[in-house]
N, C-alpha and C. Protein backbone atom coordinates (compact mmCIF):
# COMPACT_ATOMS: atom_id res chain seq x y z
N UNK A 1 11.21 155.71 82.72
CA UNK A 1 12.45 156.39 82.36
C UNK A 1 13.04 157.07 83.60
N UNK A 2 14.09 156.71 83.65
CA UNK A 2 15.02 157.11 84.76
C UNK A 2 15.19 158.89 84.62
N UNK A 3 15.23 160.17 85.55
CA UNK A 3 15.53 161.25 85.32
C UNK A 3 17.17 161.70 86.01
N UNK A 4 17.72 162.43 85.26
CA UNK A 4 19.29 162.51 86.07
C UNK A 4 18.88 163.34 87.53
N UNK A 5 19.59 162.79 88.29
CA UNK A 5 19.61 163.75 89.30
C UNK A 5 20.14 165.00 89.13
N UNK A 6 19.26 165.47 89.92
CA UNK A 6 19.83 167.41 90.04
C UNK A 6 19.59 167.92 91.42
N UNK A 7 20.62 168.68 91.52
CA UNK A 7 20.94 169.42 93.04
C UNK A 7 21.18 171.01 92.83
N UNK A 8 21.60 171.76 93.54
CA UNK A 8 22.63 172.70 93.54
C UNK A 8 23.43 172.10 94.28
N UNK A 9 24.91 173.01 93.93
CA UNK A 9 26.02 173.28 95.26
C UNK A 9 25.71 173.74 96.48
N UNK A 10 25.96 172.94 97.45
CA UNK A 10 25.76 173.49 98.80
C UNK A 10 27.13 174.59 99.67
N UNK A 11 26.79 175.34 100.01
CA UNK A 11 28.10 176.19 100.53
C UNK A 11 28.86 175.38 101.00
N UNK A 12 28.96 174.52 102.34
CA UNK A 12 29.28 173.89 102.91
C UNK A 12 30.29 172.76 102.08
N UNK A 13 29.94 172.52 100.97
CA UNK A 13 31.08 172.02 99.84
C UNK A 13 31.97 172.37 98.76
N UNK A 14 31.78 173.53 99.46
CA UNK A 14 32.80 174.64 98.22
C UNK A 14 34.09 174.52 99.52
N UNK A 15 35.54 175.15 98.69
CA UNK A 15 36.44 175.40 99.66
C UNK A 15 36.97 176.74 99.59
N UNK A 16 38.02 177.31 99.87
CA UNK A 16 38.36 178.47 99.85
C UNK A 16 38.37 179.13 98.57
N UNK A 17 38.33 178.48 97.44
CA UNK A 17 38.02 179.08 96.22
C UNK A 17 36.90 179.08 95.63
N UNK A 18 35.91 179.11 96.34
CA UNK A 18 34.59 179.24 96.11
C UNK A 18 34.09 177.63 94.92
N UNK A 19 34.50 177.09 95.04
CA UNK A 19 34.31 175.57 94.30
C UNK A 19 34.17 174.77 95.25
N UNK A 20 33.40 173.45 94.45
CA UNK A 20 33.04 172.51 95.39
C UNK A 20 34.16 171.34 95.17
N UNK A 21 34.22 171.35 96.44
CA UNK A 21 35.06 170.72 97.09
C UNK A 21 35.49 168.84 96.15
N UNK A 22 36.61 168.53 95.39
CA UNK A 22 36.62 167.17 94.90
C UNK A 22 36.25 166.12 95.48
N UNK A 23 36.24 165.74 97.12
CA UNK A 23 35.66 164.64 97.30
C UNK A 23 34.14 164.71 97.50
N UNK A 24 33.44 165.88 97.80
CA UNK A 24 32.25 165.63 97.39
C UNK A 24 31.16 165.19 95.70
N UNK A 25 32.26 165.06 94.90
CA UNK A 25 31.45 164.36 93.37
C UNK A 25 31.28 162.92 93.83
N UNK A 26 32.29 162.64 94.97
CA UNK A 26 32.08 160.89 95.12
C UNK A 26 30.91 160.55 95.73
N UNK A 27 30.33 161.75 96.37
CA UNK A 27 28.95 161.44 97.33
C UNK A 27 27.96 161.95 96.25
N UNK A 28 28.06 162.70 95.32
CA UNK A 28 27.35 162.83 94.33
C UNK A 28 27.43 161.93 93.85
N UNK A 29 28.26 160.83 93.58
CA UNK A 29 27.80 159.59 92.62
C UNK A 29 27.00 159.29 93.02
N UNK A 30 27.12 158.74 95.10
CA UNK A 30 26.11 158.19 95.80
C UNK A 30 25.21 158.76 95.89
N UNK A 31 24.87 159.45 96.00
CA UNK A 31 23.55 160.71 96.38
C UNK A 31 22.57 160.40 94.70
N UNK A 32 23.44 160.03 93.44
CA UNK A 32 22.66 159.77 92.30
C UNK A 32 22.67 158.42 92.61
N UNK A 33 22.39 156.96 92.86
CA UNK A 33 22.82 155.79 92.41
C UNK A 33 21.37 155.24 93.97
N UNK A 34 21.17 156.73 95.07
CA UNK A 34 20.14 156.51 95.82
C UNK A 34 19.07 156.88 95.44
N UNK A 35 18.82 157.98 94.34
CA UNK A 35 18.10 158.80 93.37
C UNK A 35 17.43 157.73 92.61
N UNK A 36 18.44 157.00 91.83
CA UNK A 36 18.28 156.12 90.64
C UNK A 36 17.36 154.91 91.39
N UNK A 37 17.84 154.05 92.55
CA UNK A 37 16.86 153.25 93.08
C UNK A 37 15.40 153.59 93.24
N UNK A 38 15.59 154.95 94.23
CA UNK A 38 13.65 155.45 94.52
C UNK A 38 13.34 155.10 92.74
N UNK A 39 13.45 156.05 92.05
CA UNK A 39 13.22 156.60 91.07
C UNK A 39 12.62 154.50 90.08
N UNK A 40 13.31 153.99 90.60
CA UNK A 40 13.41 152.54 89.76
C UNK A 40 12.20 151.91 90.52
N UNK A 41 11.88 152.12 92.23
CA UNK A 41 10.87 151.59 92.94
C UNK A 41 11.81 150.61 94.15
N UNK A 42 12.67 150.81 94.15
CA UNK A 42 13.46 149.73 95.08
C UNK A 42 14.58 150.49 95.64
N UNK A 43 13.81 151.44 97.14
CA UNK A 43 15.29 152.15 97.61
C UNK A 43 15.99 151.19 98.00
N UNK A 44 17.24 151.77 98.52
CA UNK A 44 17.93 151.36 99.08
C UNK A 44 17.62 150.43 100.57
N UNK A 45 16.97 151.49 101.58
CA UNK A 45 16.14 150.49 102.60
C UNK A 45 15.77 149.48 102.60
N UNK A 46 14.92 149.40 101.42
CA UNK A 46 14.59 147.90 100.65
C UNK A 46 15.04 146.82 100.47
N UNK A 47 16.45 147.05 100.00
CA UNK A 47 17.19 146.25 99.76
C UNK A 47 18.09 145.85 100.75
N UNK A 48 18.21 146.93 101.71
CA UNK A 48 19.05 146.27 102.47
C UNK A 48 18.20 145.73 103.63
N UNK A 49 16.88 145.87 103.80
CA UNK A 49 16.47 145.26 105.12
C UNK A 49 15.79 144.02 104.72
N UNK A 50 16.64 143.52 103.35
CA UNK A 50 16.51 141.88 103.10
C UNK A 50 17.38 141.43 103.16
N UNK A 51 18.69 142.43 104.09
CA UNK A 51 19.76 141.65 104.19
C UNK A 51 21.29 141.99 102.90
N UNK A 52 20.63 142.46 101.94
CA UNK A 52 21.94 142.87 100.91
C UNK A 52 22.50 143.87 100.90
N UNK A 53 23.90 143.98 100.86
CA UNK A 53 24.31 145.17 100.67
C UNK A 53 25.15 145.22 99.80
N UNK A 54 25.29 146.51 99.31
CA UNK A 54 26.19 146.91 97.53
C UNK A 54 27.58 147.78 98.43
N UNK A 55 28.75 146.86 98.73
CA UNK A 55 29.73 147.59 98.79
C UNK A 55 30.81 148.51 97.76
N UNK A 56 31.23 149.39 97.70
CA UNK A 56 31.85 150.45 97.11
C UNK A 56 32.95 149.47 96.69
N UNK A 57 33.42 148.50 95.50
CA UNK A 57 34.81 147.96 95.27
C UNK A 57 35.93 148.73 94.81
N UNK A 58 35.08 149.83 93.58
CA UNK A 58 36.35 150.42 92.88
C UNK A 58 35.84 151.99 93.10
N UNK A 59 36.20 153.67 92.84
CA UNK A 59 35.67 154.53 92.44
C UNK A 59 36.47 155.04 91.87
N UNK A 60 36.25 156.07 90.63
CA UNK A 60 37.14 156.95 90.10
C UNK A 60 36.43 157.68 89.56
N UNK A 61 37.28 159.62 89.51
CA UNK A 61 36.79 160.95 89.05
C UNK A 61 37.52 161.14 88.03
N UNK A 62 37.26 161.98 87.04
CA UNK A 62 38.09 162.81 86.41
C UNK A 62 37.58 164.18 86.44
N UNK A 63 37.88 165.25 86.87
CA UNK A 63 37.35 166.38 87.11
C UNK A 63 37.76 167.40 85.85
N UNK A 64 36.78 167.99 85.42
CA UNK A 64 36.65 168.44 84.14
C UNK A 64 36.71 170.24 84.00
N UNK A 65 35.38 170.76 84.92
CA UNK A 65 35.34 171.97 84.63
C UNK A 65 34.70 172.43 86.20
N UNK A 66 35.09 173.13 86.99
CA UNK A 66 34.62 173.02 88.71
C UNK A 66 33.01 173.80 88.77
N UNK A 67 32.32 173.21 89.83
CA UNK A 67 30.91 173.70 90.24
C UNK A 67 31.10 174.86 91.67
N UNK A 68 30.39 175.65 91.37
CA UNK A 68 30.47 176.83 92.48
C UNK A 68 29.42 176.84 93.11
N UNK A 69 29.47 177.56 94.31
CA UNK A 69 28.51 177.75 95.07
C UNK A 69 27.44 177.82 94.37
N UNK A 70 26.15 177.54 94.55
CA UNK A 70 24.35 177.53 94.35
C UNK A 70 24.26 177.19 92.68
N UNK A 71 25.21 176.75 91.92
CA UNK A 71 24.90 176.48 90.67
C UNK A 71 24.17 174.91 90.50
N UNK A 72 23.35 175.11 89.72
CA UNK A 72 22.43 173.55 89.70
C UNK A 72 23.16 172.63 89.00
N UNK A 73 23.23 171.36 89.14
CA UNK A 73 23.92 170.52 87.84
C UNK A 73 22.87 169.57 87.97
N UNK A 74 23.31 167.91 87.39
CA UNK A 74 22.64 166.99 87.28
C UNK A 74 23.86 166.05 86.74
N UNK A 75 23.34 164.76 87.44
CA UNK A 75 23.87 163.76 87.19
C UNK A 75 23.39 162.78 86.27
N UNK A 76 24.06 162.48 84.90
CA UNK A 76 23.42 161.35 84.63
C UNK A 76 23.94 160.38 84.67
N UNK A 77 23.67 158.83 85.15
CA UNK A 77 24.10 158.04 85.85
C UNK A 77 23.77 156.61 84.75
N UNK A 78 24.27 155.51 84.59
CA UNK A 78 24.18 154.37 83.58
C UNK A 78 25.22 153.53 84.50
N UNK A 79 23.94 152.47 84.45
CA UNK A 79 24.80 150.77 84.82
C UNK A 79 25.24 150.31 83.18
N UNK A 80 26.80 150.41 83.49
CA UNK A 80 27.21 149.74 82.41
C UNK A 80 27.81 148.28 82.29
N UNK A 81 27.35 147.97 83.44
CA UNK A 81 27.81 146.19 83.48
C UNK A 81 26.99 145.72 85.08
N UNK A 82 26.44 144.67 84.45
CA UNK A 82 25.50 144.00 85.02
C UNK A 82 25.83 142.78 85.20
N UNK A 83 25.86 141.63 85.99
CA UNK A 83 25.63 140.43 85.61
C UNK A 83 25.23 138.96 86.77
N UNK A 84 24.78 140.05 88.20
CA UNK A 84 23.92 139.75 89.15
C UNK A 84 25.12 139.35 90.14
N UNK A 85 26.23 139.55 90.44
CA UNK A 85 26.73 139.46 91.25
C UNK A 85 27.62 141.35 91.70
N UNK A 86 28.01 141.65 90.52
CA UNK A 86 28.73 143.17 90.70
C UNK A 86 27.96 143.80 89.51
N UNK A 87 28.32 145.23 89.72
CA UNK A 87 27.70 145.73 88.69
C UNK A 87 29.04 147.11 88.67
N UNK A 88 28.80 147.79 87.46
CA UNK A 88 29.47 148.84 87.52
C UNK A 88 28.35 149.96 86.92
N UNK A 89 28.64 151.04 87.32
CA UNK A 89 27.90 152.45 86.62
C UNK A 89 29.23 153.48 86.27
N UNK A 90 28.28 154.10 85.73
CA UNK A 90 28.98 155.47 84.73
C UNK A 90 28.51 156.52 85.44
N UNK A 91 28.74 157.66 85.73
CA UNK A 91 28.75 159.16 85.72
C UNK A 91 28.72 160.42 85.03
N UNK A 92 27.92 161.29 84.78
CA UNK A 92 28.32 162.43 84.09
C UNK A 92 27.58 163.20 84.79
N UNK A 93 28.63 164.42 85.38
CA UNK A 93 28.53 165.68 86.26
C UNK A 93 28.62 166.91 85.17
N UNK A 94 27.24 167.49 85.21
CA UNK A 94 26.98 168.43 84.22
C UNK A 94 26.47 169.72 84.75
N UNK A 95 26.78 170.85 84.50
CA UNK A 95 26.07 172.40 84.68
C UNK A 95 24.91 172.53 83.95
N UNK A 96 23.63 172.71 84.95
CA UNK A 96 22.20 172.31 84.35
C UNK A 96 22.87 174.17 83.02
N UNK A 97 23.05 175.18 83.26
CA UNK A 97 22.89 176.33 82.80
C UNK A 97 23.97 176.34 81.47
N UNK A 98 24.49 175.59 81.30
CA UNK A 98 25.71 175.38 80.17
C UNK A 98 25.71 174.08 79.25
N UNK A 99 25.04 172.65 80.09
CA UNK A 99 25.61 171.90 80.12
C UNK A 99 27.12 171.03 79.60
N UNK A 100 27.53 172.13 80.77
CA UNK A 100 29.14 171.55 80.75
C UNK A 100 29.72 170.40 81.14
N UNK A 101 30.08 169.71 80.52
CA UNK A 101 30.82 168.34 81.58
C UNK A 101 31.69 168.80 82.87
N UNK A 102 31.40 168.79 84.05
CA UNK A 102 31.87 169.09 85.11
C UNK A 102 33.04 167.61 85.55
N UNK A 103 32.60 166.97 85.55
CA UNK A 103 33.26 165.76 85.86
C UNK A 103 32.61 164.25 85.24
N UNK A 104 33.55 163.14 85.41
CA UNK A 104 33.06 162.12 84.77
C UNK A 104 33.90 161.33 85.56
N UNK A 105 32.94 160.27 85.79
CA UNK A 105 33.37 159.29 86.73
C UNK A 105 32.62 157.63 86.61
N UNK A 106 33.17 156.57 87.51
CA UNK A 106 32.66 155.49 87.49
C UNK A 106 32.51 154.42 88.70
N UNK A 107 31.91 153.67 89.21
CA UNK A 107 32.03 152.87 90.49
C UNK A 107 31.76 151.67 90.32
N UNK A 108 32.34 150.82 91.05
CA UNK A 108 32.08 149.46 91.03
C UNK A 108 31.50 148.69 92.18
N UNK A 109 30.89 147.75 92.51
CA UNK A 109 29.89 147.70 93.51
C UNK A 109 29.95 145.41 93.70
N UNK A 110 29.66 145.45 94.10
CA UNK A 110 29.04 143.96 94.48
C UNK A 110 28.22 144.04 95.37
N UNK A 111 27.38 142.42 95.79
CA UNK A 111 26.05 142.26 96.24
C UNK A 111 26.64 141.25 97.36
N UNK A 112 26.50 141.77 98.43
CA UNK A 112 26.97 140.87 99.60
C UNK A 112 25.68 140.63 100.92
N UNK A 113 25.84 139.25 101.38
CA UNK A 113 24.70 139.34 102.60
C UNK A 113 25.54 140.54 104.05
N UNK A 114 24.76 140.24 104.79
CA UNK A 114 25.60 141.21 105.92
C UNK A 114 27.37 140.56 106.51
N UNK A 115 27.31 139.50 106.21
CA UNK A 115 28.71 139.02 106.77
C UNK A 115 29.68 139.33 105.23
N UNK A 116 28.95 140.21 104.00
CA UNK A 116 30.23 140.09 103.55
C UNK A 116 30.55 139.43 102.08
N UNK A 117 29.46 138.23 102.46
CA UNK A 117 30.15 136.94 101.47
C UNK A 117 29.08 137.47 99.99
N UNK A 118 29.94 137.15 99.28
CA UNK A 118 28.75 138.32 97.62
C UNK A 118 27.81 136.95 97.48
N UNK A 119 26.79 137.42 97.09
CA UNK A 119 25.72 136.41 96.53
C UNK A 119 25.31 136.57 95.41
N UNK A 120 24.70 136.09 94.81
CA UNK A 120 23.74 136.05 93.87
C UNK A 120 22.55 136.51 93.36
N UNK A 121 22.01 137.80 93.32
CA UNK A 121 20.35 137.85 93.36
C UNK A 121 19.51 137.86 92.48
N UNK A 122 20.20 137.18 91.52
CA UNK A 122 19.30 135.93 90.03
C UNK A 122 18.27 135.47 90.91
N UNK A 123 18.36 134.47 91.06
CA UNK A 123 17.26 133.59 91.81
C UNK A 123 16.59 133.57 92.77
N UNK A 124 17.74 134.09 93.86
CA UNK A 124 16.53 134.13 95.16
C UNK A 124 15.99 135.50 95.60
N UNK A 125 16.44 136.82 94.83
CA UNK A 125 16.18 138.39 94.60
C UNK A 125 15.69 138.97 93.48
N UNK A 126 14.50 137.87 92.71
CA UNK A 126 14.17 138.40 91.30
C UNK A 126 14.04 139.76 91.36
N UNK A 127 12.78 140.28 92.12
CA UNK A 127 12.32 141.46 91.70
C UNK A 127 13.63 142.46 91.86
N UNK A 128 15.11 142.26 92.93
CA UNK A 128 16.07 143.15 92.92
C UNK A 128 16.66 143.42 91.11
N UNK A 129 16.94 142.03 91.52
CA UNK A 129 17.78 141.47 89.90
C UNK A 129 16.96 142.34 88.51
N UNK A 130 15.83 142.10 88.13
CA UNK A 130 14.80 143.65 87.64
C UNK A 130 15.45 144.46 87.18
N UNK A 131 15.51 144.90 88.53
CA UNK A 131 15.33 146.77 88.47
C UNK A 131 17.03 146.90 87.83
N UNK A 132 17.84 146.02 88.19
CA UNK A 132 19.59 146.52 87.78
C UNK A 132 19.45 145.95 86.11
N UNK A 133 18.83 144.86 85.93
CA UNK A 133 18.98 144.22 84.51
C UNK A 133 17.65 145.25 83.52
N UNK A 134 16.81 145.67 83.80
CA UNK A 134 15.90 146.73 83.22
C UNK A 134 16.55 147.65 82.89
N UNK A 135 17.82 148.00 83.63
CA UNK A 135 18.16 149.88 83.81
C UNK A 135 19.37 149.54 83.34
């Protein structure tokens, strides 16, 4: 079983109104989706020093209720479309102390060798193919 990621706010991502800053939820997606791999057995390293990489196609936020300095949240994160070439996931940015919906968001991704070109990793990346079709 997968656990949501959880952080606090870091100062450094709040802005003058003591909130964290909107483009940092997008690195919170990422920061959960690197979480979700360890956590599955297949970081990221892994995968890419066989050559694959998951480029960023689509992203989108909707920002809900703002996170402040040192407050904890957690991400819970869901691949909601799979089908070995792209995948998409879900988001939910929550206040561990309320659980408030902070934000909600989604990303879209494909599976490319290093030049780019998307592949396939049905067949010749079982054990990758796994861990995204398991989760």
């Amino acid at each position: 079983m997968i656990k949501p990621y959880k952080r606090r706010v870091f100062y450094y991502e709040t802005d003058k109104m003591s909130i964290m800053h909107h483009s940092n939820y997008i690195r919170i997606f990422e920061e959960s989706r690197v979480d979700f791999l360890q956590q599955a057995g297949m970081p990221f390293e892994q995968i890419e020093s066989r050559g694959i990489l998951m480029p960023v196609l689509n992203v989108e936020c909707e920002y809900k209720r703002p996170l402040r300095f040192d407050e904890e949240f957690e991400v819970k994160m869901e691949i909601t479309k799979f089908n070995g070439v792209s995948l998409q996931v879900s988001y939910i940015v929550e206040k561990c102390t309320t659980g408030e919906v902070c934000a909600i968001g989604s990303s879209s991704h494909c599976f490319t060798d290093e030049f780019l070109k998307p592949i396939r990793i049905k067949h010749k990346y079982p054990d990758i193919y796994a861990v995204f079709a398991e989760n």
